[in-house]
Every structure is written in structure tokens, then in C-alpha cells.
N, C-alpha and C. Protein backbone atom coordinates (compact mmCIF):
# COMPACT_ATOMS: atom_id res chain seq x y z
N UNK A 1 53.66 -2.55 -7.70
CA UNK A 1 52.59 -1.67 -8.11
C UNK A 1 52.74 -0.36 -7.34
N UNK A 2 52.92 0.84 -7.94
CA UNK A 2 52.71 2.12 -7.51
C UNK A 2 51.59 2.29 -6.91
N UNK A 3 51.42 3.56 -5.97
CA UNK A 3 50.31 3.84 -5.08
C UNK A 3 49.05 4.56 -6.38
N UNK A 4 49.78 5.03 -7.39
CA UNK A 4 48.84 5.57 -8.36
C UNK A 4 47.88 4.59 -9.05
N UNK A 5 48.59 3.07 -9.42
CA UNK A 5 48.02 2.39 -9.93
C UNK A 5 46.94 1.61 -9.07
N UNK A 6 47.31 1.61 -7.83
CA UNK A 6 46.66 0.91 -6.85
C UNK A 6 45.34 1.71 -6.79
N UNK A 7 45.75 3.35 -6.81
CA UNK A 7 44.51 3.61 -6.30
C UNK A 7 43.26 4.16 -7.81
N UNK A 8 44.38 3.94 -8.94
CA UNK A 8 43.10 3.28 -10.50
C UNK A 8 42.65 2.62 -10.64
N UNK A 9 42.94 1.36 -9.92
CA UNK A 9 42.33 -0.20 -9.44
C UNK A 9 41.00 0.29 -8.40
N UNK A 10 41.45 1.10 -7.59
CA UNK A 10 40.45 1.18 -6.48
C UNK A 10 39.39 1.94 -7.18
N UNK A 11 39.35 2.98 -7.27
CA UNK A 11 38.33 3.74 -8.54
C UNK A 11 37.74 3.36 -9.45
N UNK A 12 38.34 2.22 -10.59
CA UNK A 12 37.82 1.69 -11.57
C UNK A 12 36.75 0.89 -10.71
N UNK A 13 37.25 -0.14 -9.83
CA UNK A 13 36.36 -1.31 -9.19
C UNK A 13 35.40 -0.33 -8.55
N UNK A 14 35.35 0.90 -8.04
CA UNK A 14 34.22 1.64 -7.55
C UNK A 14 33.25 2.04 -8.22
N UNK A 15 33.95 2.22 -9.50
CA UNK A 15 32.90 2.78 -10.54
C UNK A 15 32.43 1.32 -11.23
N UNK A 16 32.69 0.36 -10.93
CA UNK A 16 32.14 -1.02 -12.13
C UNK A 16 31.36 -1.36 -10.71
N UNK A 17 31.49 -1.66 -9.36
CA UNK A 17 29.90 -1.41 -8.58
C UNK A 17 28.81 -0.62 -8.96
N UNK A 18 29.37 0.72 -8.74
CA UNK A 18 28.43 1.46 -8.72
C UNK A 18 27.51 1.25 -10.27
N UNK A 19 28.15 1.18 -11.31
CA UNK A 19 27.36 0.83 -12.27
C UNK A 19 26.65 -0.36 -12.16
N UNK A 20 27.05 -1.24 -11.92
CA UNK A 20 26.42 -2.56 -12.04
C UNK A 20 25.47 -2.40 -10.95
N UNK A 21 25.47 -1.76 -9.67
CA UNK A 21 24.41 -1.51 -8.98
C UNK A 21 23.20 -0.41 -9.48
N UNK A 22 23.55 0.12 -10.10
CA UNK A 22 22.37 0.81 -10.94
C UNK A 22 21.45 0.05 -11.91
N UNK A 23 22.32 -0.58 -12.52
CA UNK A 23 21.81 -1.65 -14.26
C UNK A 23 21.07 -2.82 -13.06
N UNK A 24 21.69 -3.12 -12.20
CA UNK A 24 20.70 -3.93 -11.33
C UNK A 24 19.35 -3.36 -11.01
N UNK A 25 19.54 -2.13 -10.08
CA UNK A 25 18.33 -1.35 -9.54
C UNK A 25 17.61 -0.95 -10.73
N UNK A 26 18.02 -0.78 -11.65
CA UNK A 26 16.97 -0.46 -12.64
C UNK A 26 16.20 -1.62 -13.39
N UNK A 27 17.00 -2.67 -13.33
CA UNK A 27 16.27 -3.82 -14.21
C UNK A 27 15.39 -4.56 -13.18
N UNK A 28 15.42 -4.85 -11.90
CA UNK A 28 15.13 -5.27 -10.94
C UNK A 28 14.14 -5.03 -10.08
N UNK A 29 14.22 -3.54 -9.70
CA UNK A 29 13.89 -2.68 -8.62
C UNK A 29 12.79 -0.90 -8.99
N UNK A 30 13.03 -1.23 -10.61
CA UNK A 30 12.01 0.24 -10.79
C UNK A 30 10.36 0.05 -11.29
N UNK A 31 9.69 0.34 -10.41
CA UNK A 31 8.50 0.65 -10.41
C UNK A 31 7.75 0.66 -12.18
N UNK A 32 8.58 1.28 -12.96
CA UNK A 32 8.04 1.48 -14.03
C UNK A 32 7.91 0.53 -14.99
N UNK A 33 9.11 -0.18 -14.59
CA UNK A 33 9.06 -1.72 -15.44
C UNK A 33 8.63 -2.84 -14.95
N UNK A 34 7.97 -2.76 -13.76
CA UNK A 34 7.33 -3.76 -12.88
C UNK A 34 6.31 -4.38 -13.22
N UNK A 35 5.58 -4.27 -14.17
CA UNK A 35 4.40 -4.69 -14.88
C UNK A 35 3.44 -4.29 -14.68
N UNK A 36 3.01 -4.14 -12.39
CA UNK A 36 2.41 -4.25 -12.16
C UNK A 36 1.20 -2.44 -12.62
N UNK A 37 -0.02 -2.76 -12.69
CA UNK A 37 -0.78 -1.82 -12.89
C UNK A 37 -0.85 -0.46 -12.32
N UNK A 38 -0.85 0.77 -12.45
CA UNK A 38 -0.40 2.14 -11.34
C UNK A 38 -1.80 2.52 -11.02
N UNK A 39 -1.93 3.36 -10.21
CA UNK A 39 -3.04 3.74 -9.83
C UNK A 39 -4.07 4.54 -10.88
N UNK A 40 -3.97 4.90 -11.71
CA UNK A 40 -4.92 5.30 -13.07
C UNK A 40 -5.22 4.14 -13.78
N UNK A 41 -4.55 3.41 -13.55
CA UNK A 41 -5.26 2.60 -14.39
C UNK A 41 -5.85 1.43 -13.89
N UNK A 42 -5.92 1.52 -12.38
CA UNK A 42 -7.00 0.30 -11.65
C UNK A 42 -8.29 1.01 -11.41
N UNK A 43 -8.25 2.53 -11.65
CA UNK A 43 -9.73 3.10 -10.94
C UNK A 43 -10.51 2.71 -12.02
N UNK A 44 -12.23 2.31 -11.82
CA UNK A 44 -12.78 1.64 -12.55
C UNK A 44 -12.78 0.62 -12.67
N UNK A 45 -11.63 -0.25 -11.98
CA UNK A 45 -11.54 -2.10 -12.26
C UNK A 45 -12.08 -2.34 -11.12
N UNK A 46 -13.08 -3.60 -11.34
CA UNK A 46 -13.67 -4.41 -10.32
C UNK A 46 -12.75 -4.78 -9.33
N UNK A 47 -12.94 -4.98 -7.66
CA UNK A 47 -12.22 -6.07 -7.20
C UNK A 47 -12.67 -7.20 -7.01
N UNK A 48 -12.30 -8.41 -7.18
CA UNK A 48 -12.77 -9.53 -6.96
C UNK A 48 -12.01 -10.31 -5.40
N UNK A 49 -12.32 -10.32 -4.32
CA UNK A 49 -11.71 -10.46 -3.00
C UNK A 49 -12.59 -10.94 -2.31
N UNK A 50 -12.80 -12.17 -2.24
CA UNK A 50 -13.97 -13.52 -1.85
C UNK A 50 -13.98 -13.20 -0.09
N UNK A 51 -14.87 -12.84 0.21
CA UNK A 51 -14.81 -12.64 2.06
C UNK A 51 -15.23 -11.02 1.98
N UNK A 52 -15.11 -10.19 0.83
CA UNK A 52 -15.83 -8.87 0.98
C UNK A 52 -17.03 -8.31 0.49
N UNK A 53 -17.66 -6.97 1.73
CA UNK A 53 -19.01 -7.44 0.90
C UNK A 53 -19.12 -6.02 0.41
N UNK A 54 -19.21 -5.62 -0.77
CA UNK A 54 -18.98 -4.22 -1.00
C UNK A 54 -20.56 -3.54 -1.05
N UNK A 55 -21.60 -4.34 -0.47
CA UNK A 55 -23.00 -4.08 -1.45
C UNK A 55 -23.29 -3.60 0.31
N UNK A 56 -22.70 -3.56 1.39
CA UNK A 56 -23.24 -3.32 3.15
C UNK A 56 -22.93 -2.06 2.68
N UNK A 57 -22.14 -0.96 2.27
CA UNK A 57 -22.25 -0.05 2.13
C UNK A 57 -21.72 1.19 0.85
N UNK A 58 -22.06 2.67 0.96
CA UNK A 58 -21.84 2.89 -0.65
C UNK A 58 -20.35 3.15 -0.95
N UNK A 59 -18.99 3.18 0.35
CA UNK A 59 -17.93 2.79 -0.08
C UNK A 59 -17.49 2.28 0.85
N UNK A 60 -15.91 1.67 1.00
CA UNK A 60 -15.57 0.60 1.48
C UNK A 60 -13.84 1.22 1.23
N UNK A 61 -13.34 1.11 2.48
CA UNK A 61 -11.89 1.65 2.27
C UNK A 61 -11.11 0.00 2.70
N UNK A 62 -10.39 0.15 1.15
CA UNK A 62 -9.38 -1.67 1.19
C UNK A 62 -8.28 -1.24 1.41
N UNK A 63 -7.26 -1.56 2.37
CA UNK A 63 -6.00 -1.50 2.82
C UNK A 63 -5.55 -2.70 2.21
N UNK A 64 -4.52 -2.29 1.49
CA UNK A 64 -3.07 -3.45 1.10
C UNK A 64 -2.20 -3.22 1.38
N UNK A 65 -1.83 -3.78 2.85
CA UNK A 65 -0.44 -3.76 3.53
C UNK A 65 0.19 -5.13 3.84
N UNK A 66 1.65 -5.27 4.34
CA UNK A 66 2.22 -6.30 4.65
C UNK A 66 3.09 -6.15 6.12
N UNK A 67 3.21 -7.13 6.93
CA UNK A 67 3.75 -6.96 8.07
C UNK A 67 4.87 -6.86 7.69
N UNK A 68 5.36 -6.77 6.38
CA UNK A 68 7.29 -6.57 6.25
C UNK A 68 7.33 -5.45 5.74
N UNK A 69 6.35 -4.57 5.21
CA UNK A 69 5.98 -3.39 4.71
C UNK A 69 7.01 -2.38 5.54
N UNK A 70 8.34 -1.49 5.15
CA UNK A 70 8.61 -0.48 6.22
C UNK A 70 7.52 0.82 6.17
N UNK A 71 6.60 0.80 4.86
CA UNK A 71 6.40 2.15 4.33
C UNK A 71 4.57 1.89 5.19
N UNK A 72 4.23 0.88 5.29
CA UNK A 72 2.80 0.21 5.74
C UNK A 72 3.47 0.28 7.04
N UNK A 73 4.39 -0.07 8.05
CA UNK A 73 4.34 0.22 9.27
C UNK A 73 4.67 2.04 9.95
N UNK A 74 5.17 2.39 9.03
CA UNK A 74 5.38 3.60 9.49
C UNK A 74 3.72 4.61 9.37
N UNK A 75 2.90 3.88 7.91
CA UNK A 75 1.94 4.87 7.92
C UNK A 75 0.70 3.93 9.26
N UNK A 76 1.39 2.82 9.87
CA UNK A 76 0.12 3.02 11.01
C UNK A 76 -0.47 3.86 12.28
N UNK A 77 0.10 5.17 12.11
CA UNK A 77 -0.25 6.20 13.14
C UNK A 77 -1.45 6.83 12.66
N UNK A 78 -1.07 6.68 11.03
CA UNK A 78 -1.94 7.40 10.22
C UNK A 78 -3.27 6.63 10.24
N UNK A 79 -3.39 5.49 9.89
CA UNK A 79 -4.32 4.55 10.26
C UNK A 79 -5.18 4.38 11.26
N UNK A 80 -4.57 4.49 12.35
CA UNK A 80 -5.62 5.00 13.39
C UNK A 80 -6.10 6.08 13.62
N UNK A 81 -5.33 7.33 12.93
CA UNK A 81 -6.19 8.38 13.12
C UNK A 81 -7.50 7.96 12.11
N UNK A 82 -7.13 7.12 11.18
CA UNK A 82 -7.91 7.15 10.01
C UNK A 82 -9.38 6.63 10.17
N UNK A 83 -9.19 5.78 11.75
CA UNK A 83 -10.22 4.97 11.94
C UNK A 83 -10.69 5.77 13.33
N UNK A 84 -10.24 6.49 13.99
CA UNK A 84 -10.88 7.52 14.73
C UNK A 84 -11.96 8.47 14.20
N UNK A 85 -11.28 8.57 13.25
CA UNK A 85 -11.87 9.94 12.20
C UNK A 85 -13.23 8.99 12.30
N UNK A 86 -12.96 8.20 11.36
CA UNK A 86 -14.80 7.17 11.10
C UNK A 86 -15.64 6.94 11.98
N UNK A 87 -14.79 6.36 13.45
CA UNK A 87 -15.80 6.46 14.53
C UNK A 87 -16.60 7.65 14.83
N UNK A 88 -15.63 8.46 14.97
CA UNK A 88 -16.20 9.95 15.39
C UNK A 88 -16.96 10.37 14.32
N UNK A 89 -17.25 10.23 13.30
CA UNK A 89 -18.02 10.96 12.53
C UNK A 89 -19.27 10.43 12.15
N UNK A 90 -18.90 8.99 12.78
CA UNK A 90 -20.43 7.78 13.26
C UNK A 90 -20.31 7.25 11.74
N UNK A 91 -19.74 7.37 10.91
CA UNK A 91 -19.56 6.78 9.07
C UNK A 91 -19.85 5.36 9.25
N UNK A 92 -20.36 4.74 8.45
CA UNK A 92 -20.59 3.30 8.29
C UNK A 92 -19.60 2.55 7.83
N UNK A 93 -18.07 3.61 6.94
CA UNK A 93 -17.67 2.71 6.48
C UNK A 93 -16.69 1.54 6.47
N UNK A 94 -16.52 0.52 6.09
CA UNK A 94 -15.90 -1.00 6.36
C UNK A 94 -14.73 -0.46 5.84
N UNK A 95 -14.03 -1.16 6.58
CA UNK A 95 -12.53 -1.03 6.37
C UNK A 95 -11.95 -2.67 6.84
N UNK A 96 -11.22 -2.50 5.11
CA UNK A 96 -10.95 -3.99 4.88
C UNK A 96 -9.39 -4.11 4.63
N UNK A 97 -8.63 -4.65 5.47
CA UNK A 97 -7.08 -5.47 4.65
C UNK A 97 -7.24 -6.65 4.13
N UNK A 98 -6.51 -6.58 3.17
CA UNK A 98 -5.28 -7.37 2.11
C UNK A 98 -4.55 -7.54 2.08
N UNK A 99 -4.13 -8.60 3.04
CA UNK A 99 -2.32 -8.52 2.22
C UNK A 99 -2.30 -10.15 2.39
N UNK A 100 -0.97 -10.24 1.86
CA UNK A 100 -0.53 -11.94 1.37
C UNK A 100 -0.18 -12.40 3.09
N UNK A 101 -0.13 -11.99 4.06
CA UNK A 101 0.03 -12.93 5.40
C UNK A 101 -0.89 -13.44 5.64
N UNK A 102 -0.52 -14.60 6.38
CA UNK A 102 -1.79 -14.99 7.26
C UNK A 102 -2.67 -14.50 7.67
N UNK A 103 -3.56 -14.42 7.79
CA UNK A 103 -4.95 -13.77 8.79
C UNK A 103 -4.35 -13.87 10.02
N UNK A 104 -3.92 -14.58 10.59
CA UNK A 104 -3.51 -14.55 12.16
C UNK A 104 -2.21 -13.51 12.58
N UNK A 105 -1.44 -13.48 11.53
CA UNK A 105 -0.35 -12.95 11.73
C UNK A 105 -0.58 -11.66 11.21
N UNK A 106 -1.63 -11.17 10.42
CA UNK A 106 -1.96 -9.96 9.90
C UNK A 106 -2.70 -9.20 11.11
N UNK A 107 -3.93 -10.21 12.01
CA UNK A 107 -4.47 -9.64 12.67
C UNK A 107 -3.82 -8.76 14.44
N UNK A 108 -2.86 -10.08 13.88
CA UNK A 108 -2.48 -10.01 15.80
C UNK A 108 -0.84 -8.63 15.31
N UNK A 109 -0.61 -8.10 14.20
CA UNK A 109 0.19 -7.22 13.29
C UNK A 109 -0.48 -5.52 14.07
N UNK A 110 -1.40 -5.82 13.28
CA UNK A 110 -2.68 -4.91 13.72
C UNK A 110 -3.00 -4.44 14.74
N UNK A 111 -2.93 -5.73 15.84
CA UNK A 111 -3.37 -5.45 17.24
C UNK A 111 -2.36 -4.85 18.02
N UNK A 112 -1.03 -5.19 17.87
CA UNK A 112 0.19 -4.79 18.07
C UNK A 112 0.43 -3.66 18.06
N UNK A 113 -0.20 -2.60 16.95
CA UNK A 113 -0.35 -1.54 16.83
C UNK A 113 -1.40 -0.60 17.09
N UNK A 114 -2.00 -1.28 17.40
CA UNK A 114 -3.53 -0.15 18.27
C UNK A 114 -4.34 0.09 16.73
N UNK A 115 -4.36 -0.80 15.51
CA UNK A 115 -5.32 -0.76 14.40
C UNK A 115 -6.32 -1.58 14.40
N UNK A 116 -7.63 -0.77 14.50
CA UNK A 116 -8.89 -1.78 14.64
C UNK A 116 -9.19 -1.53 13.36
N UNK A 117 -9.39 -2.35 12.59
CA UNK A 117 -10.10 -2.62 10.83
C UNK A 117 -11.50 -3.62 11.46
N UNK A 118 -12.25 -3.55 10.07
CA UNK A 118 -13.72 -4.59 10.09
C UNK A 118 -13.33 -6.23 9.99
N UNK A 119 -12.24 -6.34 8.56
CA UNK A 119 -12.11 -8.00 8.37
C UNK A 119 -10.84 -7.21 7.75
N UNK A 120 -10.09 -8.93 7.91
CA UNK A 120 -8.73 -9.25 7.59
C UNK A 120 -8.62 -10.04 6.64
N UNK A 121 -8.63 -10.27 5.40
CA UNK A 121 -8.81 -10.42 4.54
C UNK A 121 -7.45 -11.87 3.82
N UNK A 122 -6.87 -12.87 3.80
CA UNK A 122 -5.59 -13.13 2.70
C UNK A 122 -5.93 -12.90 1.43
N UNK A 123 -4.71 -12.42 0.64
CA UNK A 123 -5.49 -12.11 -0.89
C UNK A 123 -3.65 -11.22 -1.01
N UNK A 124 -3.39 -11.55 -2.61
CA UNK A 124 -2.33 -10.97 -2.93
C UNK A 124 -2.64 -9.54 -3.79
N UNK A 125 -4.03 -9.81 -4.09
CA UNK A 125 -5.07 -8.60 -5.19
C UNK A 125 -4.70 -8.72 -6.46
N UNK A 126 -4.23 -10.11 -6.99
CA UNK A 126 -3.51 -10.10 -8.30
C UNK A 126 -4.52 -9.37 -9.20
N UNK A 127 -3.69 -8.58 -10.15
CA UNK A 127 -4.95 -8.04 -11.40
C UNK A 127 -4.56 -6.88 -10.88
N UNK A 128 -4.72 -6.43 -9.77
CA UNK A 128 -4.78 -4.73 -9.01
C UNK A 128 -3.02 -4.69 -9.33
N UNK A 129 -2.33 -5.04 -8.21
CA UNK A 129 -1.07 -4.49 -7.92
C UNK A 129 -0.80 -5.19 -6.64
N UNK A 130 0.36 -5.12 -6.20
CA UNK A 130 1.41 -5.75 -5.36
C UNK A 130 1.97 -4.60 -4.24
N UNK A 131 1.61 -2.85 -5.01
CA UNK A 131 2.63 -2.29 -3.95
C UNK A 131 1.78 -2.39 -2.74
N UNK A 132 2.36 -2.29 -1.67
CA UNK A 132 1.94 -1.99 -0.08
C UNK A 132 3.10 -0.95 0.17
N UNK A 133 2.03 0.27 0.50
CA UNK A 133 0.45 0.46 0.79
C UNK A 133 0.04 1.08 0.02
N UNK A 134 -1.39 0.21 -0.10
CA UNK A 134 -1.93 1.13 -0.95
C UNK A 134 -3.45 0.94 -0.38
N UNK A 135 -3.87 2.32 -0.51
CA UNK A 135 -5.02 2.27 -0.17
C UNK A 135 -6.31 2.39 -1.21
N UNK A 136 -7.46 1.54 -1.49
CA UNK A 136 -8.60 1.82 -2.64
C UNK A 136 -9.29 1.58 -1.80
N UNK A 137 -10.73 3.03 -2.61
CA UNK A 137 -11.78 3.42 -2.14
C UNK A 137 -12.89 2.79 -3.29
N UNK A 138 -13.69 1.63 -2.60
CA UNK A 138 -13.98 1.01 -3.74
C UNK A 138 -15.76 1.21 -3.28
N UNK A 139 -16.55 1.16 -4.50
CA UNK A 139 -17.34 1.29 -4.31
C UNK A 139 -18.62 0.29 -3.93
N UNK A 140 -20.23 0.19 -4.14
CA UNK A 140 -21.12 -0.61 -3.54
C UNK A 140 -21.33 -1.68 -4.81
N UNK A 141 -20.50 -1.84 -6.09
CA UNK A 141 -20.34 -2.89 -7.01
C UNK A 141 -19.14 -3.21 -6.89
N UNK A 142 -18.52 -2.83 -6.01
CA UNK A 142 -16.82 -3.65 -5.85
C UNK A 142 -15.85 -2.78 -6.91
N UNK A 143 -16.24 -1.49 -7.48
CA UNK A 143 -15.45 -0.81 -8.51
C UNK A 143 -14.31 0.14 -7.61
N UNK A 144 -13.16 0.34 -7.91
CA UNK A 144 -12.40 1.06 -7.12
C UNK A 144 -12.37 2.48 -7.88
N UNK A 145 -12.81 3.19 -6.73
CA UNK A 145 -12.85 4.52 -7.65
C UNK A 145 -12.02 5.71 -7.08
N UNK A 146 -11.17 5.31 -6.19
CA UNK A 146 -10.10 6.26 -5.61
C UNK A 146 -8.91 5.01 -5.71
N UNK A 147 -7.46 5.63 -5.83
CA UNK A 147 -6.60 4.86 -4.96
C UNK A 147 -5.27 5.85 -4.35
N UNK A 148 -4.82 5.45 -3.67
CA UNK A 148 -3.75 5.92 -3.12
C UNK A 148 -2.51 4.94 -2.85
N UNK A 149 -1.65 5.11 -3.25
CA UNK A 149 -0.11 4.49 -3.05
C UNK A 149 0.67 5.05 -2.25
N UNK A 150 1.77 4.15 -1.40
CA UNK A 150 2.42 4.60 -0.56
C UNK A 150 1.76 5.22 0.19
N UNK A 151 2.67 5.44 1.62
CA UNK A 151 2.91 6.63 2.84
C UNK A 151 2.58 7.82 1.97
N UNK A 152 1.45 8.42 2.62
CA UNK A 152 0.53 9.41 2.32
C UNK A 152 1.34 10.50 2.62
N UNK A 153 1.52 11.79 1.49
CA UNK A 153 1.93 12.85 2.29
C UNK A 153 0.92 13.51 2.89
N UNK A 154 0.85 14.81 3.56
CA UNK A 154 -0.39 15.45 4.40
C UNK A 154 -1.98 15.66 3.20
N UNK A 155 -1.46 16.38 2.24
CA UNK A 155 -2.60 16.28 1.45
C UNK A 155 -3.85 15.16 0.97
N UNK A 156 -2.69 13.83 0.96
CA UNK A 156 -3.08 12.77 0.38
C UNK A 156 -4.11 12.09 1.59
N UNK A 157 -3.56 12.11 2.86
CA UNK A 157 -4.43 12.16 4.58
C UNK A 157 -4.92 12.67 4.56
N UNK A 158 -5.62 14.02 4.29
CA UNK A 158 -6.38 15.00 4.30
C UNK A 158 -7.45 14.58 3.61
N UNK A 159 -7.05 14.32 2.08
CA UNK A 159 -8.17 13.74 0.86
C UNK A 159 -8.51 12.32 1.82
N UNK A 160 -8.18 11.74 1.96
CA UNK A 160 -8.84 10.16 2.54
C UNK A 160 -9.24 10.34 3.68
N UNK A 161 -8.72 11.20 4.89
CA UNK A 161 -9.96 10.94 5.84
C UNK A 161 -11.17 12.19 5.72
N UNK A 162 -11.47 12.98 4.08
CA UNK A 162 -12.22 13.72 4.17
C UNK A 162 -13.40 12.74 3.64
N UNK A 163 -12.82 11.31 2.32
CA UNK A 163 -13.65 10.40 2.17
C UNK A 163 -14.15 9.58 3.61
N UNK A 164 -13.54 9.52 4.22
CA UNK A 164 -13.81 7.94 5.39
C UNK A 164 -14.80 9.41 6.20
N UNK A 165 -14.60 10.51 6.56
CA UNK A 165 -15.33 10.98 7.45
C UNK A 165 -16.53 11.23 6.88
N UNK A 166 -16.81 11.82 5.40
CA UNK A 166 -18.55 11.63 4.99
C UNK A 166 -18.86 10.70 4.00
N UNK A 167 -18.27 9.56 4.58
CA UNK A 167 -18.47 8.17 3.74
C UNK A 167 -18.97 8.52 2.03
N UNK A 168 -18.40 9.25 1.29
CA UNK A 168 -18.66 8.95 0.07
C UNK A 168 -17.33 9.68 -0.45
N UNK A 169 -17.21 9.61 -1.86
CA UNK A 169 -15.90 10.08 -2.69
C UNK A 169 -16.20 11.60 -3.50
């Protein structure tokens, strides 16, 4: 075998990865075909999440994160500012996680990181969505009437701790 043919072998097999890693990532891995519900179209849906009480106050900020989350551990800096903000502004409001871990392993997740929340919640939020993180601003009938997905850029931090600091939307 010539060095030319060797290296049409090498190219072809680069390009039949690279394709087949796309037709994978796309059938597999894209957001759009995921089933799961996007954020327009959960605002207005009830949550149903047995252990919360949405009626203590007129909103209620629900965190859905996961301790395997890279995009939920990176936004916990943000998180505590998020819950500074509330203290300091004396806000009433509850701040609740969700995610599919344990309660123990969610809480002591949390603590690890200097995040004080109200309750820790297990719950996968089937009906809502699956991504982590996501954050919904749900209201005093359990209706979610904000949400936010993913690691917040600055604007998106800005809009949510302007809700958490005068407790309403």
C-alpha cells in the first residue's frame, strides 16, 4: 500500500467518525428532539411536588439541579449571591430544590458549597422537564410563571435576583 492510499484510508475513516458522531449527537443529544417541554411552554403549568407549600408565600423560587450537573455546579456562586440578595432585602421568599438525588446527598451537595435553600426536595419534576438548571418562579397556586434554563448569563441574574429581592414577578 502506497503512503497516498494509506493516508485515503486515514481521511475516509476520519470523515465516517466524524459523521457518525454527529448522526449520533443529533439523534441522541439535541435538545430539540428531546421531548422534554421548553420553557414557554411550562409557564402557566401547575407544579405538583408533594413536600411544597406554595400557598406560605406569593412566590416561591424552585431550583432543579443535580450533583452531576457541570452547568448547576458552576452556577453555585450565583446561588448564593442569589440567597444573599433575599436575606438582605428581608424577602420572604422560599427557595426550594429538586432534583432526582437523595435528600442527603443533595443536602450535604449544598452544604459543601456554602448554599443555604428552605427544603430539599426528591422529585424528577416529570411533566415540567429534566434540564438542570433550571430555575421556576412559581406562584401562591403552585403555577410557574417565570422560568429560566441553564447557567444564567448576566441579564438573566439580574432579572431573577430583581424577582427574589422584591419577592414578586
Amino acid at each position: 500500500m502506497t503512503k497516498l492510499e494509506t493516508a485515503t484510508h486515514v481521511f475516509l475513516i476520519a470523515v465516517c467518525c466524524l459523521a457518525g458522531g454527529l448522526l449520533i449527537e443529533q439523534r441522541f443529544f439535541s435538545g430539540e428532539d428531546s421531548g422534554l417541554p421548553t420553557a414557554p411552554t411550562v409557564v402557566g403549568r401547575e407544579v405538583k411536588l408533594p413536600g411544597a407549600d406554595w400557598q406560605s408565600a406569593p412566590v416561591s423560587v424552585l431550583l432543579q439541579i443535580s450533583s452531576t450537573c457541570h452547568f448547576c455546579n458552576d452556577s453555585m456562586p450565583f446561588y448564593r449571591k442569589m440567597m444573599a440578595a433575599r436575606q438582605a432585602s428581608g424577602a420572604k421568599i422560599p427557595v426550594i430544590v429538586a432534583s432526582a438525588d437523595a435528600v442527603p446527598v443533595m443536602q450535604q451537595h449544598l452544604a459543601d458549597r456554602q448554599v443555604s435553600v428552605d427544603k430539599v426536595l426528591h422529585s424528577r419534576l416529570d411533566g415540567i422537564g429534566a434540564v438542570t438548571p433550571t430555575v421556576y418562579i412559581v406562584d401562591s397556586k403552585g403555577m410557574i410563571r417565570r422560568v429560566f434554563t441553564g447557567e444564567l448569563d448576566s441579564s438573566g441574574q439580574r432579572e431573577l435576583l430583581s424577582i427574589v429581592e422584591r419577592g414578586k414577578v
